[in-house]
Protein backbone atom coordinates (compact mmCIF):
# COMPACT_ATOMS: atom_id res chain seq x y z
CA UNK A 1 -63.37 -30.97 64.19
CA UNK A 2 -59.84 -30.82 65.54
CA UNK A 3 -58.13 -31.86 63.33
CA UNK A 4 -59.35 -29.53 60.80
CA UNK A 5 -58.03 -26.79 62.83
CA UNK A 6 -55.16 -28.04 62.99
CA UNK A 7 -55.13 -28.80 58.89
CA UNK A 8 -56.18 -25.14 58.86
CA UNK A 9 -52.99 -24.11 61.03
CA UNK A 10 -50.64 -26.08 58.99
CA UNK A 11 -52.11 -24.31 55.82
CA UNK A 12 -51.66 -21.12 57.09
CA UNK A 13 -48.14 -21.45 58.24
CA UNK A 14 -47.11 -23.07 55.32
CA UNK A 15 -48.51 -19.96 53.10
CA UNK A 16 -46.54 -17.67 55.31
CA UNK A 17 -43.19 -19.61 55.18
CA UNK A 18 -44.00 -19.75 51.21
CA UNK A 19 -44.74 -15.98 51.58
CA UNK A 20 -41.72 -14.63 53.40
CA UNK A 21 -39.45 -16.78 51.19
CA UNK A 22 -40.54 -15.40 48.49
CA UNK A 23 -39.91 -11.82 49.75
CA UNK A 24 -36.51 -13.23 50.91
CA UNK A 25 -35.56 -14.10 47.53
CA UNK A 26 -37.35 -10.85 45.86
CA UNK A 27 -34.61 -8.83 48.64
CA UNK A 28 -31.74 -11.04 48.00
CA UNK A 29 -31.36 -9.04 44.58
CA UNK A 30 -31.18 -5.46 45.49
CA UNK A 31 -29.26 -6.00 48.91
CA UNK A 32 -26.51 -8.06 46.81
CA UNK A 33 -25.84 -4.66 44.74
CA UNK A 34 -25.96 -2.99 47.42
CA UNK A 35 -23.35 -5.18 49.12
CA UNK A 36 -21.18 -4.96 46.15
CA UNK A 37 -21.12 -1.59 45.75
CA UNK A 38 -20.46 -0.63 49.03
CA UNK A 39 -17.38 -3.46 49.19
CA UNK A 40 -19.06 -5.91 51.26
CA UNK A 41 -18.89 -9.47 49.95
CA UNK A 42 -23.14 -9.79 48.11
CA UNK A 43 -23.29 -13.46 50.06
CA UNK A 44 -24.06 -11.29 53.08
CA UNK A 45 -27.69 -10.33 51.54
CA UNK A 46 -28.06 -14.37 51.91
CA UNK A 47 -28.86 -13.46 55.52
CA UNK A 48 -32.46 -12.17 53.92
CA UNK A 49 -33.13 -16.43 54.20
CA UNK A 50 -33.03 -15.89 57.89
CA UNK A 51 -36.02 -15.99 59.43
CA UNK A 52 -36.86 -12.46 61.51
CA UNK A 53 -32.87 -12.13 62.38
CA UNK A 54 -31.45 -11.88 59.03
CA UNK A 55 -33.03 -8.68 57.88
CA UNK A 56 -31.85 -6.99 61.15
CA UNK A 57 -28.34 -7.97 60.66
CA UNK A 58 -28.15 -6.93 57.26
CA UNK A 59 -29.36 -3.15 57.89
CA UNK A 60 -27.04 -3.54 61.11
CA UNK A 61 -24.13 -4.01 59.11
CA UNK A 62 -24.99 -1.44 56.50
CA UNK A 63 -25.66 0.84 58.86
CA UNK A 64 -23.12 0.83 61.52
CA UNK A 65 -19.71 -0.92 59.65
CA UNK A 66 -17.10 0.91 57.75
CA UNK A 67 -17.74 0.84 54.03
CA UNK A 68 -14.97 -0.54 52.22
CA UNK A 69 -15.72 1.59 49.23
CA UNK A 70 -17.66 4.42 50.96
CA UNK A 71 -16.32 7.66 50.96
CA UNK A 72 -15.25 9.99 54.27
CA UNK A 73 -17.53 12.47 55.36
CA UNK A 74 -14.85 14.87 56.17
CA UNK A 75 -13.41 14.64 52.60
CA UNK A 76 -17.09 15.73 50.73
CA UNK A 77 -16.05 19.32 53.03
């Protein structure tokens, strides 16, 4: 009985690794324009493969650095 559990566990963990790569991989796409485009090098949406972490640094970095190719607020004024 145990170790049917346990089979059970396994199986569930290993359909939510298979899951979240998969997102990971669906994300890497549209993050690696958005890289680009901003003038950020699109290996950093290759974070997406991190587990839990790499999503938060991503958005951290796209949120809080200096754009390479962004424009100035004050300039739009």
């Amino acid at each position: 009985m145990m170790t049917w559990l346990l089979g059970l566990g396994t199986l569930a963990l290993l359909i939510f690794l298979f899951g979240y790569f998969l997102l990971s991989l669906i994300m890497i796409i549209p993050t690696w324009r958005i890289c680009t485009r901003a003038g950020f090098s699109g290996a950093l949406s290759l974070f997406h493969l991190l587990p839990v972490v790499g999503q938060f640094l991503i958005l951290a970095v796209l949120a809080f650095a200096q754009w390479p190719n962004g424009e100035d607020q004050t300039q739009l004024r």
